[in-house]
Protein backbone atom coordinates (compact mmCIF):
# COMPACT_ATOMS: atom_id res chain seq x y z
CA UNK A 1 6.56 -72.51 83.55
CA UNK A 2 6.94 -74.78 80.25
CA UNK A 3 10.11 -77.05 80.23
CA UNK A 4 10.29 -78.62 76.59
CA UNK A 5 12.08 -81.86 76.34
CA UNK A 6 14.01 -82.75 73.35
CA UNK A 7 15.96 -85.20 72.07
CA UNK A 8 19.44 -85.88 72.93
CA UNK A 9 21.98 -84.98 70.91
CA UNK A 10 23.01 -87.87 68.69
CA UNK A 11 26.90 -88.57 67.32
CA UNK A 12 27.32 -88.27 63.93
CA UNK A 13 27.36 -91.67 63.20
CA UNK A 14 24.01 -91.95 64.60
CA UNK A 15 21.32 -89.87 62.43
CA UNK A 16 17.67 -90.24 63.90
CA UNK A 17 16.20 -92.78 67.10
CA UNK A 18 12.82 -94.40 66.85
CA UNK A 19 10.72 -94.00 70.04
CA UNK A 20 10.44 -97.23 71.71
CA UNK A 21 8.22 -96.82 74.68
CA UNK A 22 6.62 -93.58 76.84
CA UNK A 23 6.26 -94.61 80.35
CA UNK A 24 4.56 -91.41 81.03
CA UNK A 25 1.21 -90.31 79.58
CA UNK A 26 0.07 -86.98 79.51
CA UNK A 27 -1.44 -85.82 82.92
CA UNK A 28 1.12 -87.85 84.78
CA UNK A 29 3.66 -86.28 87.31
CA UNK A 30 7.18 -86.81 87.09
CA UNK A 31 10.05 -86.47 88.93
CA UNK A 32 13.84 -84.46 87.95
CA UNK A 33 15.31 -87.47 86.53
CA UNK A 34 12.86 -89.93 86.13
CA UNK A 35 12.63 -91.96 82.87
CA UNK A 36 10.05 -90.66 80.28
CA UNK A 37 10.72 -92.73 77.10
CA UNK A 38 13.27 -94.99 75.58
CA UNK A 39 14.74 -94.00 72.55
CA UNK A 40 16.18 -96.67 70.42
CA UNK A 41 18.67 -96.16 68.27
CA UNK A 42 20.91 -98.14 65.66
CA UNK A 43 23.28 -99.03 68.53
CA UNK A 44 22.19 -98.76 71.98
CA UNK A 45 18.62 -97.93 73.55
CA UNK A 46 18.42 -94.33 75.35
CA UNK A 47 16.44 -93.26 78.20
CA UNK A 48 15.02 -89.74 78.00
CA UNK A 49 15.15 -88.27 81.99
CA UNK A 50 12.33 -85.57 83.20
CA UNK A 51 14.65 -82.21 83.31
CA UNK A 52 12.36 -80.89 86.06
CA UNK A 53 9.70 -81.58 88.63
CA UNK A 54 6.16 -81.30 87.24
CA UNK A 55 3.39 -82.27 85.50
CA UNK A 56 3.38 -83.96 81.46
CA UNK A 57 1.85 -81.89 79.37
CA UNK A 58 2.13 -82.67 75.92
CA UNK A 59 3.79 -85.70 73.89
CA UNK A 60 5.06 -84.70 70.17
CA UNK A 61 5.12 -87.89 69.30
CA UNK A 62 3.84 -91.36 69.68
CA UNK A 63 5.51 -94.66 69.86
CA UNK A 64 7.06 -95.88 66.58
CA UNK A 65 8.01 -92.70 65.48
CA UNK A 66 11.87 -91.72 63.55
CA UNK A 67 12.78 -88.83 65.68
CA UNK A 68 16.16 -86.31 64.91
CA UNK A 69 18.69 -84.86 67.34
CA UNK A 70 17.17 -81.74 69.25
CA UNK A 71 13.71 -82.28 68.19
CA UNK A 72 10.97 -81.51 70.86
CA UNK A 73 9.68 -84.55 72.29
CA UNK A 74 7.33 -83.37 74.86
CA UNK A 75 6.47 -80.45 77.46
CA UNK A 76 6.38 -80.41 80.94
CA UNK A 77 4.26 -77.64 83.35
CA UNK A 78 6.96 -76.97 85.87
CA UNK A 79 6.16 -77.27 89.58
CA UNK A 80 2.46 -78.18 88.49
CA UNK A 81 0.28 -80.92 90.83
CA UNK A 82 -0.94 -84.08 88.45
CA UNK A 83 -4.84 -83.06 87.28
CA UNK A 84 -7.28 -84.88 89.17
CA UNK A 85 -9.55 -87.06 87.26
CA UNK A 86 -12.96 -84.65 86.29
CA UNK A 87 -16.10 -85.28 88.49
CA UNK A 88 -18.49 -88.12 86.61
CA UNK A 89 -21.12 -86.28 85.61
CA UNK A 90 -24.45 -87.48 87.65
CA UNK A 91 -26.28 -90.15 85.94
CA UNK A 92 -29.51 -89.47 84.73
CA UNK A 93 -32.17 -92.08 83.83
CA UNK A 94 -34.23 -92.36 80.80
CA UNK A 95 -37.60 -92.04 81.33
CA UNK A 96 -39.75 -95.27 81.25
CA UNK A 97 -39.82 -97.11 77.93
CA UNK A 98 -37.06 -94.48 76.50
CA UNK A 99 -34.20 -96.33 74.91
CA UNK A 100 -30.66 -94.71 76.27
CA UNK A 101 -28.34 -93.66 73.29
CA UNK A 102 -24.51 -93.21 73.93
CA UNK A 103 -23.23 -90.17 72.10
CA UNK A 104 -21.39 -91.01 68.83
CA UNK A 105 -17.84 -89.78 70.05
CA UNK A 106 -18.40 -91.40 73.48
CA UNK A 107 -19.55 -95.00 71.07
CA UNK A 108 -16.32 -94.16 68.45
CA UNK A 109 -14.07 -93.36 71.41
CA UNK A 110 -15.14 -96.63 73.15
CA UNK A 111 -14.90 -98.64 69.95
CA UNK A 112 -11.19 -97.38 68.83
CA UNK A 113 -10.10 -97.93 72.63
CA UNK A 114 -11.95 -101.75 72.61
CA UNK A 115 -9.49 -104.62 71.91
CA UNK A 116 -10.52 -106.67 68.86
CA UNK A 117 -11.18 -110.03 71.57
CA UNK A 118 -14.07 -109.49 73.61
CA UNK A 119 -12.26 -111.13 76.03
CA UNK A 120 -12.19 -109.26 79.58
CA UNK A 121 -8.53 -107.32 79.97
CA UNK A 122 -6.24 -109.85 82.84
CA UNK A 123 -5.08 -108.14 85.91
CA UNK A 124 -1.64 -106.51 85.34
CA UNK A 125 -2.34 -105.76 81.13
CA UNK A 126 -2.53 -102.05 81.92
CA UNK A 127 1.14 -101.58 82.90
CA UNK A 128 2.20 -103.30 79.98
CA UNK A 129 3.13 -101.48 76.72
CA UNK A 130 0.49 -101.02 73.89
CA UNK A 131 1.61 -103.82 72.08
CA UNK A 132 2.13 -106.28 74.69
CA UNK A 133 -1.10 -105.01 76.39
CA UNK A 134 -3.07 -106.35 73.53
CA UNK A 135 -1.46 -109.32 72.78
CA UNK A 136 -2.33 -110.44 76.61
CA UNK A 137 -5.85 -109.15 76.18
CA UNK A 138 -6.27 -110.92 72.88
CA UNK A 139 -4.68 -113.81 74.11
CA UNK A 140 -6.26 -113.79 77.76
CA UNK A 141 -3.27 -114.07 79.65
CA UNK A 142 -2.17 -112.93 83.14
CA UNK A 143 0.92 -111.32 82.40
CA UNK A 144 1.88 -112.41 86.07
CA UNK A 145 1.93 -115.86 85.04
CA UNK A 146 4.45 -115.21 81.96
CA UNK A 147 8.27 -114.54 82.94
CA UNK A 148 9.80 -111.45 81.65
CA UNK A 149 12.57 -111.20 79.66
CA UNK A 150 12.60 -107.40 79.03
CA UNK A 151 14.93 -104.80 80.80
CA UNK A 152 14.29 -104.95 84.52
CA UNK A 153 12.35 -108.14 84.06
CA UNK A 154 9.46 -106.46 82.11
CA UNK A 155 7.46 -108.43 80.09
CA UNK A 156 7.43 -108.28 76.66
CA UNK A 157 4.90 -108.77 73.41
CA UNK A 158 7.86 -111.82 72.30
CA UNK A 159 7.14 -113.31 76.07
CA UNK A 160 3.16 -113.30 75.61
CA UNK A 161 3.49 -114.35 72.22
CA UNK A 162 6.09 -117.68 73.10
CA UNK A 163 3.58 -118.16 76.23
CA UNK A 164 0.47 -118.04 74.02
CA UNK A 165 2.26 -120.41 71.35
CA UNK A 166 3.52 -122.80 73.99
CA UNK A 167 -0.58 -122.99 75.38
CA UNK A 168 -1.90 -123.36 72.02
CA UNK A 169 0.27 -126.25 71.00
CA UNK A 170 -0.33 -128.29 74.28
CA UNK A 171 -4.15 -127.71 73.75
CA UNK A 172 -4.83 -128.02 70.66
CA UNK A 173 -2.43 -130.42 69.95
CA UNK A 174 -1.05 -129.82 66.39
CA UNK A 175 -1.41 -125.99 65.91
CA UNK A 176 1.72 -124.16 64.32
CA UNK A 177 1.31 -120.54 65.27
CA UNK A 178 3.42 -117.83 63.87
CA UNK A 179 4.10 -114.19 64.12
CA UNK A 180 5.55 -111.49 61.92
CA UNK A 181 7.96 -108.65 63.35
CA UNK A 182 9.31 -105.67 62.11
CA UNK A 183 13.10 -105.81 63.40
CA UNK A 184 14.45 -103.76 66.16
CA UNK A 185 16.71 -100.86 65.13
CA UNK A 186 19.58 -102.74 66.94
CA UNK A 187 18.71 -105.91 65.05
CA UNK A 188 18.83 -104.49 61.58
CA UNK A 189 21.79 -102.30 62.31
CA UNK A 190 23.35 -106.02 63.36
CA UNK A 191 22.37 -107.39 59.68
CA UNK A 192 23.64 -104.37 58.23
CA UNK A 193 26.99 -104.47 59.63
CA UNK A 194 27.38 -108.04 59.33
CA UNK A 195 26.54 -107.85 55.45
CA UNK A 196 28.79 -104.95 55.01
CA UNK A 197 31.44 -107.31 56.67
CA UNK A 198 30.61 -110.47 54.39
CA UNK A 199 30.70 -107.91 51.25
CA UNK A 200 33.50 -105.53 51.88
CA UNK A 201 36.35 -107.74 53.75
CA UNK A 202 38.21 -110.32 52.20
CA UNK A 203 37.53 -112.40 55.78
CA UNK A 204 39.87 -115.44 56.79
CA UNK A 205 39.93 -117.47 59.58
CA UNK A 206 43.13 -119.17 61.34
CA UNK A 207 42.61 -121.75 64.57
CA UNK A 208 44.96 -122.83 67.17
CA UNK A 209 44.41 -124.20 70.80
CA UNK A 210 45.66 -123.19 73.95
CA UNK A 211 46.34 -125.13 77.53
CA UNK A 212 45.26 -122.74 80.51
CA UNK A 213 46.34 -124.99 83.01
CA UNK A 214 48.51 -122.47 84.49
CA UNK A 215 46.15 -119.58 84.08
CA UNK A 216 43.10 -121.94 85.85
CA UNK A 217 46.20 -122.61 88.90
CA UNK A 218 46.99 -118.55 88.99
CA UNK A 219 43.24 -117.96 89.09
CA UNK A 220 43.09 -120.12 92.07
CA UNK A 221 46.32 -119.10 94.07
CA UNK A 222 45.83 -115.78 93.79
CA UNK A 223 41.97 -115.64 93.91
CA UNK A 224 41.27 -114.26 97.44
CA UNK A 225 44.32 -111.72 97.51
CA UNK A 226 43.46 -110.38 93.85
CA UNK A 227 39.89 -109.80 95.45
CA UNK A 228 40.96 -108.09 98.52
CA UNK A 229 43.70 -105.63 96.39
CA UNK A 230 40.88 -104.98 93.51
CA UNK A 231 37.07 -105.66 95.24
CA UNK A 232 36.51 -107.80 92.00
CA UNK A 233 36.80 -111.59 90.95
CA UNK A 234 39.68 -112.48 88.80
CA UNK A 235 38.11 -113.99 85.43
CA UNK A 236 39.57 -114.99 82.12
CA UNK A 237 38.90 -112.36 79.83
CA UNK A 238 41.62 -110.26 81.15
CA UNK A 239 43.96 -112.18 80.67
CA UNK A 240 43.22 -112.99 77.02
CA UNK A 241 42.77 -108.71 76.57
CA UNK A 242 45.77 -108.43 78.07
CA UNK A 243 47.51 -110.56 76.31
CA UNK A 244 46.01 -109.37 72.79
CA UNK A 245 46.55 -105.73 73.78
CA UNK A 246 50.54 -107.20 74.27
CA UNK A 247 50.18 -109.08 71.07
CA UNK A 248 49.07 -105.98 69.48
CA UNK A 249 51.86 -104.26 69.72
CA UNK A 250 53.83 -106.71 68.90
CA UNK A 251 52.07 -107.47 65.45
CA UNK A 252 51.02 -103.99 64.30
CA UNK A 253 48.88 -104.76 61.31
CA UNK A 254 46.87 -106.39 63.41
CA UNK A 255 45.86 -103.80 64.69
CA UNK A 256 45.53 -101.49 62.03
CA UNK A 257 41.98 -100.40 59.36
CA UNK A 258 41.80 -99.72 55.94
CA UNK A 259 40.64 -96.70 54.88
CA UNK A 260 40.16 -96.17 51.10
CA UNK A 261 43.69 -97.11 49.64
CA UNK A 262 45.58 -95.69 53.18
CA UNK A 263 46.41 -98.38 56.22
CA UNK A 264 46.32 -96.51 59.43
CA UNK A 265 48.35 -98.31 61.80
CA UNK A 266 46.67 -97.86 65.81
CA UNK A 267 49.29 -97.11 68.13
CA UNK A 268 47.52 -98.26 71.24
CA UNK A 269 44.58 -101.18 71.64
CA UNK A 270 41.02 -100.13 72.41
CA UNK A 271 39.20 -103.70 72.71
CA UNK A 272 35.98 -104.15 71.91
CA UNK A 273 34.26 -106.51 74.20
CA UNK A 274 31.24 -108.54 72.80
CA UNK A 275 28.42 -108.54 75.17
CA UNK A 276 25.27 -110.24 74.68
CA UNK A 277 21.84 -108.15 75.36
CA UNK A 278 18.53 -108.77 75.02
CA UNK A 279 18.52 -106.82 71.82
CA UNK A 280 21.47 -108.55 70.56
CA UNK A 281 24.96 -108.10 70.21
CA UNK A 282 26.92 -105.09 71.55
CA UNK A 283 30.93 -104.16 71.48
CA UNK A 284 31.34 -101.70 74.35
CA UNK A 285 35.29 -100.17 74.02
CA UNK A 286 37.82 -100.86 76.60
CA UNK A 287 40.50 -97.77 75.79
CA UNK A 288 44.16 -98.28 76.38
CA UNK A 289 44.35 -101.65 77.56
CA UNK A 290 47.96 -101.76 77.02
CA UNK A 291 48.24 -99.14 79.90
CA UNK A 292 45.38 -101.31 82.41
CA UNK A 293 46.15 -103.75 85.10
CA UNK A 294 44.57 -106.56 85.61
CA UNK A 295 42.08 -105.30 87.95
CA UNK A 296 41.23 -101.98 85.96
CA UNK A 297 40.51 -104.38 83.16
CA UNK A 298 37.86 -106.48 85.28
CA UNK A 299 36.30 -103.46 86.43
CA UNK A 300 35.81 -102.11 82.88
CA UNK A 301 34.59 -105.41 81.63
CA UNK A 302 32.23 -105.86 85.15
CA UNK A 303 31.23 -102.19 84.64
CA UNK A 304 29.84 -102.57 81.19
CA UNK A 305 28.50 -106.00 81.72
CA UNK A 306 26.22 -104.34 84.04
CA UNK A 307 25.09 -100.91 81.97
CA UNK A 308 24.23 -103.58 78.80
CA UNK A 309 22.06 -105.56 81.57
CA UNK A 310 20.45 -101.97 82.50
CA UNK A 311 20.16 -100.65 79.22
CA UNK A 312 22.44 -97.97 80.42
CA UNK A 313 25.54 -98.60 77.47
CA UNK A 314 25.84 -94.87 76.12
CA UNK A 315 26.74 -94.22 72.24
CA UNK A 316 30.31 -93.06 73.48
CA UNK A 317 31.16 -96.56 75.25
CA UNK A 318 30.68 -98.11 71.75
CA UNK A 319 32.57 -95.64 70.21
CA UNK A 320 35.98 -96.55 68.38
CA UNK A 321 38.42 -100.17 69.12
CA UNK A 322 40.54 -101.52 66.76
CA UNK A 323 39.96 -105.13 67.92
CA UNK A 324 37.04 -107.36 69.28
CA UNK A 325 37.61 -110.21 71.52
CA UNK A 326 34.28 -112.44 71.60
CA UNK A 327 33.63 -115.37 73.98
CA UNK A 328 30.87 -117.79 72.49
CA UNK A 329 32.18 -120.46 74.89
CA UNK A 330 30.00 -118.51 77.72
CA UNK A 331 27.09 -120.18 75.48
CA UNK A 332 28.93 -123.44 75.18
CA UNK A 333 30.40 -123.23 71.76
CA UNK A 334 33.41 -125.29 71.04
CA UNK A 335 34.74 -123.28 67.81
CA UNK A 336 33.24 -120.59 65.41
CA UNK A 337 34.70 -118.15 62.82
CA UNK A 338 33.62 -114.87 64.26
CA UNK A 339 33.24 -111.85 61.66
CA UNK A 340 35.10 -109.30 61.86
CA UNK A 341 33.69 -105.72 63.03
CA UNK A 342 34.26 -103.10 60.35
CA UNK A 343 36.69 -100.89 60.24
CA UNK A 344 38.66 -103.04 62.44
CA UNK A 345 40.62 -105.94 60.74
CA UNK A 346 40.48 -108.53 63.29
CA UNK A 347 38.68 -110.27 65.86
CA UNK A 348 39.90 -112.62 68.27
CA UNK A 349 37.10 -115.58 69.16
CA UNK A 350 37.35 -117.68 72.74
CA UNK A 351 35.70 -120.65 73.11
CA UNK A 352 34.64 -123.14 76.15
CA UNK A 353 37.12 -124.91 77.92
CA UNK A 354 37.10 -128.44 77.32
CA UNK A 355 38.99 -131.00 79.11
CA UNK A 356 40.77 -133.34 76.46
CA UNK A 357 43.73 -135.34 76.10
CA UNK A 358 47.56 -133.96 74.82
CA UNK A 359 50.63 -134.85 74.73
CA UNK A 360 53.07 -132.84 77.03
CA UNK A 361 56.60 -134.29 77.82
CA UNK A 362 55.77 -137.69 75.60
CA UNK A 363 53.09 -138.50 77.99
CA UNK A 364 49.23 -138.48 77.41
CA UNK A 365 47.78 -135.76 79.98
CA UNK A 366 44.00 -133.87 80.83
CA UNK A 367 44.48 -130.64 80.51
CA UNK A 368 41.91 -127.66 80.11
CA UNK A 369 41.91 -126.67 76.26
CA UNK A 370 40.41 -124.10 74.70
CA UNK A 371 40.24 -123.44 70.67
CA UNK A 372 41.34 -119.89 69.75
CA UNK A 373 40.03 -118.54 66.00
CA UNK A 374 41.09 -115.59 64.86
CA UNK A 375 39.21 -114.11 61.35
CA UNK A 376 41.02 -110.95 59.57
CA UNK A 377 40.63 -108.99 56.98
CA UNK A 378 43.23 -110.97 54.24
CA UNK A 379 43.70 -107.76 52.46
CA UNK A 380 46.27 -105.71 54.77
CA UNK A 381 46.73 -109.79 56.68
CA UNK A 382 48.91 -112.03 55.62
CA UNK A 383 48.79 -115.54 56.77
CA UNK A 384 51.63 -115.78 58.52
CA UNK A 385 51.17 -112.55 60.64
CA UNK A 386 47.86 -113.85 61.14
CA UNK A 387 49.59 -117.27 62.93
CA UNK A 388 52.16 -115.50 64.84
CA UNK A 389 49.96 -113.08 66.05
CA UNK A 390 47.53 -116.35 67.51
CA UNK A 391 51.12 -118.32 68.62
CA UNK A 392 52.14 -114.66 70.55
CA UNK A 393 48.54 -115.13 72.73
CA UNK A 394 48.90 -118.93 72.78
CA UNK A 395 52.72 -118.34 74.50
CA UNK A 396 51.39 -115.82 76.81
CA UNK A 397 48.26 -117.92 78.44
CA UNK A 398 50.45 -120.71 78.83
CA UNK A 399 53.50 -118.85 80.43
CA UNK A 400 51.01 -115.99 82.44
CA UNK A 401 53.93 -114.98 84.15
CA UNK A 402 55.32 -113.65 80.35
CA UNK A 403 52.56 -111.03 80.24
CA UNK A 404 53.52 -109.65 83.43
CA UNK A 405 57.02 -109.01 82.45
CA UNK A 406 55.58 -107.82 78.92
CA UNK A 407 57.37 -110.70 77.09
């Protein structure tokens, strides 16, 4: 029985995938579940599971291809065994003096399949996508010797290509390779949005610092008992979601998108949470935080954390928010203006704790500082909104205690 595979249906807001990798070729068993392909679309990358036991049929298209929603991928003999290879056919020898002549499909078949290097193909280069497989053949490298930094550790044509560059240069001392990509689908959705920010938002930035002394001395006390109630460490981006979803109701327009000449005012906070991929940035949706505890809050953020490591993010849990937080200090930077997502009109940017000297009670103290920027969109804005809306999260991470009382 023939089971067709298609592709998944895809949101409205996402209108055709480009095939990123098979990891089945025709002739191959699968398994009910198992991974066929990776379809990668403008936001997240998909993975395109075997409906049924059987054998792989057919594949409608190759990698590199735009697919649409719905549109048959492949076919799959249900319940079938994997074909075993054919019988060689026996060898016969020319007669003496004779000159053997390869058949001109078996020659073109054997040229089209031959790598442009004669170099001989390293171990391990036949598990390794088309394009990566030839860069390692061209290049002679054992991919076993280069360390992956694709999903699941897989290596990648960028790895063989920064290995190959990084061998070049020590050898022949002076070379300046370079390479020319097309960009993922991820990356140039990135630049789009981004542009459409720059170009459509009249973007601001406002900056104030905050002590998280106390929040550092809460984080220790209560440490091994918050672990215990919740199974989960207690970190700092809660706190600073909680306190913006707080914030955020407090200062409304904050919280609120244009659309056209209307301002629709949100009525709860679903944060966007900037995670960094391999592929590049991504702004999976924590809905309701005004509702979550602390510890339903760490488990979203630990949750998604570990899908965007998988590859496993879905289209839906990037869906929506009307606020970003982002956290470049986890990289080590000490203050940025962050740009500001469309359709929301704000994002709130954290930034590494530094230890530096202030001023508290007329006397010079250390005390753990962090710089808080906050860029909005100026047109629906204000200033001063802007400011007390930053001041509102600045009181709350230095009195904790406040955002438990909802103050």
């Amino acid at each position: 029985m023939a089971t067709e595979v298609k592709v998944p249906v895809l949101p409205e807001s996402v209108s055709d995938a480009t095939i990123a990798a098979w990891h089945k070729k025709v002739g191959d068993a699968v398994k009910r579940d198992e991974n066929l392909m990776d379809l990668e679309t403008d936001k997240v990358v998909l993975e395109v599971p075997s409906p049924v036991d059987g054998v792989l049929k057919e594949i409608k298209f190759k990698e590199g291809d735009t697919v649409t929603s719905q549109q048959l991928l492949a076919i799959i003999e249900e319940g079938a065994a994997a074909a075993a290879p054919a019988p060689a056919a026996e060898e016969k020898k020319p007669a003496a003096g004779a000159q053997e002549v390869q058949p001109k499909a078996e020659a073109a078949k054997a040229d089209a399949a031959a790598p442009s290097s004669t170099k001989p193909a390293p171990a391990g280069a036949d598990a390794l996508p088309p394009g990566a497989r030839f860069t390692a053949i061209t290049q002679g490298i054992d991919p076993a010797s280069v360390e992956g930094t694709g999903r699941r550790g897989a290596v990648t044509k960028e790895d063989l290509v920064n290995y190959a560059s990084g061998k070049t240069a020590g050898v022949s001392g002076g070379a300046r390779p370079e390479e020319r990509v097309p960009m993922t689908r991820i990356r140039t959705r990135i630049a789009e949005r981004l542009m459409q920010s720059k170009n459509s938002i009249a973007m601001l930035t406002s900056f104030n610092e905050v002590n998280l002394a106390k929040v550092m001395e809460m984080r220790k006390e209560l440490q091994d008992d918050f672990v215990k109630a919740n199974g989960i460490k207690l970190g700092f981006m809660s706190f600073f979601a909680k306190a913006a979803a707080n914030a955020l109701q407090r200062h409304p327009v904050v919280n609120a998108s244009v659309d056209g000449n209307d301002i629709i005012y949100h009525g709860y906070a679903d944060i966007s949470i900037a995670v960094s991929t391999e592929k590049g940035l991504v702004t999976p949706v924590l809905r309701n935080v005004e509702r979550m505890g602390f510890g339903d809050i760490e488990k979203g953020i630990a949750e998604y954390a570990k899908k965007a490591r998988d590859g496993k993010l879905g289209l839906d849990d990037l869906q929506g928010g009307t606020f970003t937080i982002t956290n470049g200090g986890t990289f080590g930077s000490l203050m940025s203006t962050p740009i500001v997502n469309p359709p929301q009109s704000a994002i709130l940017g954290m930034h590494a704790i530094k230890e530096r000297a202030i001023v508290e009670n007329g006397q010079v103290i250390a005390a753990p500082m962090m710089y808080l920027a906050l860029s909005y969109d100026h047109r629906i804005i204000d200033g001063k909104d802007a400011v007390l809306f930053l001041v509102d999260i600045k009181n709350q991470l230095e009195n904790p205690h406040r955002m438990l009382l909802g103050m």
